[in-house]
Protein backbone atom coordinates (compact mmCIF):
# COMPACT_ATOMS: atom_id res chain seq x y z
CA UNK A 1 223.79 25.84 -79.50
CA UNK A 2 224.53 25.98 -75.86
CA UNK A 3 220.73 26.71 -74.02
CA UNK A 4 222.30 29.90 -72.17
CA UNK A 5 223.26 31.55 -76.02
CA UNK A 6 219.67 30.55 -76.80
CA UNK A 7 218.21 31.89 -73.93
CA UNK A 8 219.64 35.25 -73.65
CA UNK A 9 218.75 35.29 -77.28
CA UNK A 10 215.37 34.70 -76.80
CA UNK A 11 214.97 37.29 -73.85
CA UNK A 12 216.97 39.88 -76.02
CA UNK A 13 214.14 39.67 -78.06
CA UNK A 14 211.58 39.86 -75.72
CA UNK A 15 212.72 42.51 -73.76
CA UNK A 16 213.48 44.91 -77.23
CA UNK A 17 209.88 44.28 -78.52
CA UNK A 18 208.01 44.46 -75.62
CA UNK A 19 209.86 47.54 -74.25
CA UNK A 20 208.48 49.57 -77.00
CA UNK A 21 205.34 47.87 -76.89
CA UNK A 22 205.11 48.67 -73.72
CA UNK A 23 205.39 52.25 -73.79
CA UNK A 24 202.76 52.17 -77.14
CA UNK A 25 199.80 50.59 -75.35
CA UNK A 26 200.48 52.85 -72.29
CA UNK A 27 200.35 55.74 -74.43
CA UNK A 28 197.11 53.86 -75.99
CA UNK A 29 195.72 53.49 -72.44
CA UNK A 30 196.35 57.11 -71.62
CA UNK A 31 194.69 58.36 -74.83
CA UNK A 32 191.87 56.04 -74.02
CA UNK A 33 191.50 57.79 -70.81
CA UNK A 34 191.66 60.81 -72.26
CA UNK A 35 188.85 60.75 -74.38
CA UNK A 36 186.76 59.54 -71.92
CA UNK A 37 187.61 62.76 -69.59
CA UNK A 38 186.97 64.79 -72.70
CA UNK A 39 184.07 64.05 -73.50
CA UNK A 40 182.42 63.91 -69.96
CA UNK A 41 181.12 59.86 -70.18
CA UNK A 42 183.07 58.57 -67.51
CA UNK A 43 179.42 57.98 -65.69
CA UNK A 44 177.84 56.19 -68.65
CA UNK A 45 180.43 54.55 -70.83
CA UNK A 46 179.56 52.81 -73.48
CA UNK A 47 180.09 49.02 -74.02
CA UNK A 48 182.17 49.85 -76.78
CA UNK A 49 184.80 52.49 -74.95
CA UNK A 50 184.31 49.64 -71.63
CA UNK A 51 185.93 46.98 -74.15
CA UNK A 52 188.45 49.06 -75.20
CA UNK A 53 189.75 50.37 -71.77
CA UNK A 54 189.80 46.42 -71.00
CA UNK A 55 191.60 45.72 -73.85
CA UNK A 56 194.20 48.24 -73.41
CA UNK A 57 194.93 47.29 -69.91
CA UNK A 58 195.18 43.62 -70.52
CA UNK A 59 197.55 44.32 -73.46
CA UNK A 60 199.67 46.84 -71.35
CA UNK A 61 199.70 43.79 -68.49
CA UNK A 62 201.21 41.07 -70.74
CA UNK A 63 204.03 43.41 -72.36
CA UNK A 64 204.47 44.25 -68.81
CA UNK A 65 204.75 40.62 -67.73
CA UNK A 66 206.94 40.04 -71.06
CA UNK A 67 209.17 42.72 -69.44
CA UNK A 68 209.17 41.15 -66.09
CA UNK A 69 210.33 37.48 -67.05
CA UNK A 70 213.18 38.99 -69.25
CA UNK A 71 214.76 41.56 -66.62
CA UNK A 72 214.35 38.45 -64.27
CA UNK A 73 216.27 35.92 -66.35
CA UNK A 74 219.26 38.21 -67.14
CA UNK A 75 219.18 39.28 -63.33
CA UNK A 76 218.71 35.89 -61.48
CA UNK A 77 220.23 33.70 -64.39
CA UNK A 78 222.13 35.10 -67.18
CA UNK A 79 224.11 37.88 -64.98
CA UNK A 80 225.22 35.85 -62.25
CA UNK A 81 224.04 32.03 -62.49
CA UNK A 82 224.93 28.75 -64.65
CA UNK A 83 223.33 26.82 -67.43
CA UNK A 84 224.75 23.55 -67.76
CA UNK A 85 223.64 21.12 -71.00
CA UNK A 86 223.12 17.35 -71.33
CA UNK A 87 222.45 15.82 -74.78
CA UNK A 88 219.75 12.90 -74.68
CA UNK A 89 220.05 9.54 -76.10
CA UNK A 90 216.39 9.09 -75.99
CA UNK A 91 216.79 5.85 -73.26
CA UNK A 92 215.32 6.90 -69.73
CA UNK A 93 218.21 5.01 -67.96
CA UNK A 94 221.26 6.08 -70.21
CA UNK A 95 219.70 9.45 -69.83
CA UNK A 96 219.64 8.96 -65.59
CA UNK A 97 222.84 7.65 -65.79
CA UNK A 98 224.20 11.18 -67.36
CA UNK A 99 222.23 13.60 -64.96
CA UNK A 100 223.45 11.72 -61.85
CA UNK A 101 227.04 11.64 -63.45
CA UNK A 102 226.80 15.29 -63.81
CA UNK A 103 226.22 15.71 -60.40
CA UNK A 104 228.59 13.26 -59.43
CA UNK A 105 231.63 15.07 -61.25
CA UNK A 106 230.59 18.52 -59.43
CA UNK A 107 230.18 19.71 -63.61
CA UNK A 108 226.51 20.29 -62.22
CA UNK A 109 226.13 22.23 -58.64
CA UNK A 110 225.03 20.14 -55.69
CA UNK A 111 221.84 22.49 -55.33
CA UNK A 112 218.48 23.34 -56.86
CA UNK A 113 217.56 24.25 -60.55
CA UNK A 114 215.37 24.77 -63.17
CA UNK A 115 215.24 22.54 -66.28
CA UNK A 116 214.39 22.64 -69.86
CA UNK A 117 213.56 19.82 -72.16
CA UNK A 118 213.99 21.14 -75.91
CA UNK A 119 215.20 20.45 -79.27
CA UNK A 120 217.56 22.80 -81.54
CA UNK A 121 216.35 22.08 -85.02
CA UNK A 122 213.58 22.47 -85.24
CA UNK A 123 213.58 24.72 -82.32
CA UNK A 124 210.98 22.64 -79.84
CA UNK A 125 210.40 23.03 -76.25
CA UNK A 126 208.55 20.16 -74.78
CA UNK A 127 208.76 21.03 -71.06
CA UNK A 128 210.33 23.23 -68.11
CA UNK A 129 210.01 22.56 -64.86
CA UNK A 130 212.20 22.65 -61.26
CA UNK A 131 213.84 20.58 -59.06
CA UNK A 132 215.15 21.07 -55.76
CA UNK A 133 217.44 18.42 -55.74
CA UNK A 134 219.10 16.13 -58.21
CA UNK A 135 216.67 13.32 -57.17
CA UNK A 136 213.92 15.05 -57.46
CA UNK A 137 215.07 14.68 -61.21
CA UNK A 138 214.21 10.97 -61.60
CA UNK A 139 212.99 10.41 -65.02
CA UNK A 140 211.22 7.03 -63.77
CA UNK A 141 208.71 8.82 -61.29
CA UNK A 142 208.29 11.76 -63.57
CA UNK A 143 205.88 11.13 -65.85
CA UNK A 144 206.09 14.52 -67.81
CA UNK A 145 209.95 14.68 -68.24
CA UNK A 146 209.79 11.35 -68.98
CA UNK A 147 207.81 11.80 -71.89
CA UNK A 148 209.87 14.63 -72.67
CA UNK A 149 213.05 12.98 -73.19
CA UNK A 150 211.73 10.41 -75.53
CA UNK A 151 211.27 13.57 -77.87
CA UNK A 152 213.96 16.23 -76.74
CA UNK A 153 217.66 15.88 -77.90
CA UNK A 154 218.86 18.47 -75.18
CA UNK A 155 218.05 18.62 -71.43
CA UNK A 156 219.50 21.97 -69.73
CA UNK A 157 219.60 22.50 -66.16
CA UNK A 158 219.26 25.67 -64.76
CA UNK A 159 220.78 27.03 -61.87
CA UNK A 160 220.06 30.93 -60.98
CA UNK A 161 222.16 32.23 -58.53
CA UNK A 162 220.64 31.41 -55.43
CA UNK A 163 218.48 28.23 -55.48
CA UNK A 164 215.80 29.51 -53.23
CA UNK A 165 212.43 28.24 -53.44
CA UNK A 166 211.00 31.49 -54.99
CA UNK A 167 213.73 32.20 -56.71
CA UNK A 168 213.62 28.43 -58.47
CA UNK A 169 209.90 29.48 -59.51
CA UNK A 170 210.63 32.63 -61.15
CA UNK A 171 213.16 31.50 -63.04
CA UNK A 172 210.47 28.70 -64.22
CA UNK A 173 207.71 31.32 -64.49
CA UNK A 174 210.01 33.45 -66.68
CA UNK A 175 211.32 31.13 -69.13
CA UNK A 176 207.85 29.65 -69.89
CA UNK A 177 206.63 33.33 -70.43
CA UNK A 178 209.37 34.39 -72.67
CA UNK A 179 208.97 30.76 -74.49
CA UNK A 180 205.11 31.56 -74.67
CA UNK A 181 206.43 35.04 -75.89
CA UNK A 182 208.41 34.44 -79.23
CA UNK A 183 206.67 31.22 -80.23
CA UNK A 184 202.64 31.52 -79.16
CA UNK A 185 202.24 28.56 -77.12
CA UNK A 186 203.68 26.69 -74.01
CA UNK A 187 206.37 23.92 -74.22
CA UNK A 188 204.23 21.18 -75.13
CA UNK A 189 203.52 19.19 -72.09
CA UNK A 190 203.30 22.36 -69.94
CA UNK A 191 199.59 22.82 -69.53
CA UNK A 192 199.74 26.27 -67.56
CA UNK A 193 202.15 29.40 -67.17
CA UNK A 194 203.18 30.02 -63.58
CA UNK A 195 203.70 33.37 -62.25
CA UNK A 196 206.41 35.74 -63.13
CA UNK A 197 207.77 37.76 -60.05
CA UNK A 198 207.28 41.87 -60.59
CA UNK A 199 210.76 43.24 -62.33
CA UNK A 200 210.78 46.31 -64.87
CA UNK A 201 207.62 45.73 -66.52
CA UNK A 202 205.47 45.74 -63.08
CA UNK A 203 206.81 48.37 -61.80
CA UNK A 204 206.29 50.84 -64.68
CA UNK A 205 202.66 49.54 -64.64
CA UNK A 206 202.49 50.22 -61.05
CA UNK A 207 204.05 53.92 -61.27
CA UNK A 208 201.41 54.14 -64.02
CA UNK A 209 198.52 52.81 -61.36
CA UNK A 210 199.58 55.06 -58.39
CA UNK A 211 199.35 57.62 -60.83
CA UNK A 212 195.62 56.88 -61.41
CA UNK A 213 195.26 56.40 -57.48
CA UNK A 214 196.40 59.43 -56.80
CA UNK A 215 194.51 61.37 -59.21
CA UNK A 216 191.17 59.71 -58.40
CA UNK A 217 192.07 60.39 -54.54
CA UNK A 218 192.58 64.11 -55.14
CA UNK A 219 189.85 64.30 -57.47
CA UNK A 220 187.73 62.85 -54.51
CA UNK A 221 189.55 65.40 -51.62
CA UNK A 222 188.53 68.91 -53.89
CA UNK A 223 184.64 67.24 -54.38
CA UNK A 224 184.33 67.32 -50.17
């Protein structure tokens, strides 16, 4: 399966499930809230109601970010960039040899990208990264990718529609989240998720805290 089917797969997925979850925990949050105002022990909460208002918010915060890296990918990527696939042999120079003839034959873009070292069956994701140039991609001096390719059969190269700096990181941040996302954990030799620029998901959690502000700040304007 080509990586840009699999990809717009997997942030189909993530963007149906966590658009309803989304609107649940804010609902959850709000009814939270609710009962706190209700019951007049907004001075002196309890441990218990503390934990749950944390809870709530974190849980609204990583649908949110769920949301983010999806409406990214299909903006930056899926809508308007390339994916382009290379099948590994498992050698580090055969597998040099391909990238650089990639580039060579202009089938690959003479600019920056994002790449993903994975397997199809069984589904596998060992490592994403970016690159700003092809030889920044040398498998000799890069100890993680390396070690990726002796285990991945496919190696896709990413290339969003502009190959900005920031842009380059999203794209990494967002594929690593939706990754994270449908399978529970990181590509394997990933040790940390980067950050996923603000898209749909951030900003309906920051209508939601403006919302909050602005109650709190006319709450504040009637007590002087």
């Amino acid at each position: 399966m080509p990586f840009e089917e699999k990809l717009r797969q997997l942030s189909d997925r993530v963007n149906e499930g966590h658009r309803s979850s989304l609107e649940r925990s804010t609902r959850h949050l709000a009814g939270l809230v609710a009962s706190v105002l209700r019951n007049g022990t907004w001075s002196e909460l309890s441990a218990r109601a503390e934990k749950e208002l944390k809870d709530a918010a974190e849980e609204t915060r990583i649908h949110s970010e769920c949301l983010d890296a999806a409406g990214y990918l299909h903006e930056k990527v899926l809508s308007s960039g390339r994916i382009v696939d290379l099948k590994l042999k498992n050698n580090l120079r055969a597998d040099q040899d391909q990238i650089q003839g990639m580039f060579d034959s202009k089938e690959a873009p003479p600019r920056g990208f994002v790449y993903v070292a994975w397997c199809q069956r069984p589904e596998v994701y060992w490592y994403v990264g970016k690159a700003g140039t092809v030889d920044r991609l040398n498998l000799s001096a890069h100890g993680k990718l390396a070690r990726a390719t002796a285990d991945a059969t496919q190696l896709s190269l990413v290339f969003p529609s502009q190959s900005k700096e920031e842009i380059l990181s999203g794209v990494e941040a967002s594929i690593q989240t939706i990754i994270y996302a449908i399978t529970g954990e990181l590509p394997k030799l990933n040790e940390r998720r980067e950050i996923v620029p603000v898209h749909q998901g951030g900003k309906h959690v920051d209508g939601l805290a403006k919302f909050l502000t602005k109650i709190a700040s006319q709450v504040r304007a009637s007590a002087d």
